[in-house]
Protein backbone atom coordinates (compact mmCIF):
# COMPACT_ATOMS: atom_id res chain seq x y z
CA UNK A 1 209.46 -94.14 43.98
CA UNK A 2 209.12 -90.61 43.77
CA UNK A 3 207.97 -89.72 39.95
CA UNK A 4 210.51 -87.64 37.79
CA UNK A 5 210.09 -84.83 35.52
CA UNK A 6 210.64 -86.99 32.58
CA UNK A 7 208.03 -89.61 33.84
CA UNK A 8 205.57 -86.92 33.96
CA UNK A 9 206.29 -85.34 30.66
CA UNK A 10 208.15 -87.50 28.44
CA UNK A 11 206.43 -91.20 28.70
CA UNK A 12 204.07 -92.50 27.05
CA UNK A 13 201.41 -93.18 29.61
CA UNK A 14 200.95 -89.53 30.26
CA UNK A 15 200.61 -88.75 26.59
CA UNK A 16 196.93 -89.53 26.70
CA UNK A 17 196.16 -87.34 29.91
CA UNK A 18 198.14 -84.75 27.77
CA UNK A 19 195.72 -84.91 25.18
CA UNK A 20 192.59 -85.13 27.76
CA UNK A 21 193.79 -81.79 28.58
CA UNK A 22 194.83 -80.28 25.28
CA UNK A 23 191.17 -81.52 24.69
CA UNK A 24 189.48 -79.68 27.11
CA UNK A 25 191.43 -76.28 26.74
CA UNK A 26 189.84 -76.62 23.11
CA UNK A 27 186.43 -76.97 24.03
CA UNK A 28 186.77 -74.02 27.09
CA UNK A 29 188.78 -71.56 24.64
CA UNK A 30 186.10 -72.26 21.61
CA UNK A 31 183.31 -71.62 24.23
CA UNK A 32 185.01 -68.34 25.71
CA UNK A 33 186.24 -66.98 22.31
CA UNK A 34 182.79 -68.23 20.76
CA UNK A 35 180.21 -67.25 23.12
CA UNK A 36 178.33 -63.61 22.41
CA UNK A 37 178.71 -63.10 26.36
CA UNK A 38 181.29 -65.34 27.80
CA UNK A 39 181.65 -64.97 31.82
CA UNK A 40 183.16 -62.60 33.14
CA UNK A 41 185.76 -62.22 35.48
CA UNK A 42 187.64 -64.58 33.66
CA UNK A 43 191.37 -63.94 32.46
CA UNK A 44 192.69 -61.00 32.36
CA UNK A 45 191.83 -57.15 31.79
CA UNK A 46 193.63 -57.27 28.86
CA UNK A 47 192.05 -59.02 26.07
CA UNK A 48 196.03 -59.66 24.05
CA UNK A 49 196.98 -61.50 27.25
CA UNK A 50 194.00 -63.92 27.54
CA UNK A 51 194.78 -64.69 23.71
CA UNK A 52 198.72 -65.52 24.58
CA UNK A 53 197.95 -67.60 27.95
CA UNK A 54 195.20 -69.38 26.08
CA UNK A 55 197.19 -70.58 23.00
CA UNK A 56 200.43 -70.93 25.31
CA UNK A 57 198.60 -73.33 27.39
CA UNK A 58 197.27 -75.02 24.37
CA UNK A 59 201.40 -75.01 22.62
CA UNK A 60 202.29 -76.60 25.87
CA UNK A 61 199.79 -79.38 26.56
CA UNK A 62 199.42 -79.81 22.57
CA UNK A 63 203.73 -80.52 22.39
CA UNK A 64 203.51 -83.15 25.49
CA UNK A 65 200.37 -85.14 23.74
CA UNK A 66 202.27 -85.57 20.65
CA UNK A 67 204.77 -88.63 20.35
CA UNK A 68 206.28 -86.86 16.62
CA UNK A 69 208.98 -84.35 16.35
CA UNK A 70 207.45 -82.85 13.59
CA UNK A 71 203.99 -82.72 14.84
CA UNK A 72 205.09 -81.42 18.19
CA UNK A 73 207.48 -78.26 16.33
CA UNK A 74 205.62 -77.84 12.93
CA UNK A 75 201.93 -79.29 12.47
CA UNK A 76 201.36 -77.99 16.23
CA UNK A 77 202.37 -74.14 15.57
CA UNK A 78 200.16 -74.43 12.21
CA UNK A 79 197.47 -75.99 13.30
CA UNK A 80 197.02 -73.25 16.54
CA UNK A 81 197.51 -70.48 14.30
CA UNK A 82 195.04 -71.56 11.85
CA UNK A 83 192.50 -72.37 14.80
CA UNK A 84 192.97 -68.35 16.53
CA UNK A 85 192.49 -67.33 12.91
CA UNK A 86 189.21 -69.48 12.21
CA UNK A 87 188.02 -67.92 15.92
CA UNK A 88 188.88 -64.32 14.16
CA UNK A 89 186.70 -65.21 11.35
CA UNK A 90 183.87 -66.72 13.10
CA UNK A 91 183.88 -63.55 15.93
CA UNK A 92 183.09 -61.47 12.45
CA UNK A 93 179.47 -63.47 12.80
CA UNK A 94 178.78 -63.37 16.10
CA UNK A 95 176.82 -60.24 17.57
CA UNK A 96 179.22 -58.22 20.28
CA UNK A 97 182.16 -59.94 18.72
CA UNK A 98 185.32 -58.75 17.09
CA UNK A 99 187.76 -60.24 14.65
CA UNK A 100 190.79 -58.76 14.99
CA UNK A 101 194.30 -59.32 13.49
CA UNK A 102 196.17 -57.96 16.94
CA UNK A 103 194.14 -61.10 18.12
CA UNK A 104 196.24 -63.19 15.86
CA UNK A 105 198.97 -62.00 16.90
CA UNK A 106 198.43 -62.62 20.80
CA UNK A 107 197.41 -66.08 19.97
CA UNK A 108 200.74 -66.03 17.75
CA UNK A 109 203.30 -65.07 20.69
CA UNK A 110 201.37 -67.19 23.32
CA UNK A 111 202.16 -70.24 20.75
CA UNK A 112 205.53 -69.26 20.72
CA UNK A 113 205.73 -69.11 24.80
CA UNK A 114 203.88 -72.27 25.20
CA UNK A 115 206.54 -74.23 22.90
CA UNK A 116 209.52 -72.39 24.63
CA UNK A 117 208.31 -73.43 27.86
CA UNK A 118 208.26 -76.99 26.66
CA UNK A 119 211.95 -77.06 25.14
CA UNK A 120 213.28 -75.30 28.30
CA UNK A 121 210.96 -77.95 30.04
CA UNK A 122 212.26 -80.73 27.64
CA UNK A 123 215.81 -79.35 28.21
CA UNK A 124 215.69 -79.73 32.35
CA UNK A 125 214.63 -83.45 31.68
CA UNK A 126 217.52 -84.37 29.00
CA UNK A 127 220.22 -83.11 31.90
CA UNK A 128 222.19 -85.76 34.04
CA UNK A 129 220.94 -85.44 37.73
């Protein structure tokens, strides 16, 4: 039986290989963000970009590893946000680092992309086929 958009999203058993991953885009953004000279070559030439496909991969894999509505659209959003704004913080600290509020706000619209993504996502999986 071929497997169906909802089986790979929606069920259960793929909740924990959602969080695997949500788990590992944490540890590879902390290290990249973190790191006085992360690789490079990485990402794109634009440093706003890498902040918005970083935290819209994490909005996407973070919605599909949580079972709770409110988790997935409010606790989620919050809990990004205040991890691009700790990275700010801690970038003040680290030697040929920069905080920077435009930062914020790339992190900000990639959150916003990543849970779009998901509800059109979410959205193709509710329809009758």
């Amino acid at each position: 039986m071929r497997p169906t958009l909802q089986s790979i999203f929606l069920s259960a058993s793929a909740r924990p290989l959602w969080r695997l991953v949500f788990l590992l885009l944490l540890v590879f953004i902390s290290y990249m963000a973190l790191s006085p000279a992360p690789p490079k070559g990485l990402g794109s030439s634009w440093d706003k970009l890498n902040h918005a496909m970083a935290f819209a991969s994490l909005a996407f894999c973070g919605h599909w590893s949580l079972s709770s509505r409110r988790a997935r659209w409010f606790a989620l959003p919050l809990a990004l946000l205040a991890y691009g704004g700790a990275i700010e913080l801690l970038q003040l600290n680290i030697p040929g680092r920069d905080g920077e509020w435009a930062d914020l706000l790339g992190d900000a619209v990639g959150i916003s992309v990543g849970l779009a993504a998901a509800a059109t996502l979410l959205s193709l999986t509710k329809r009758p086929t």
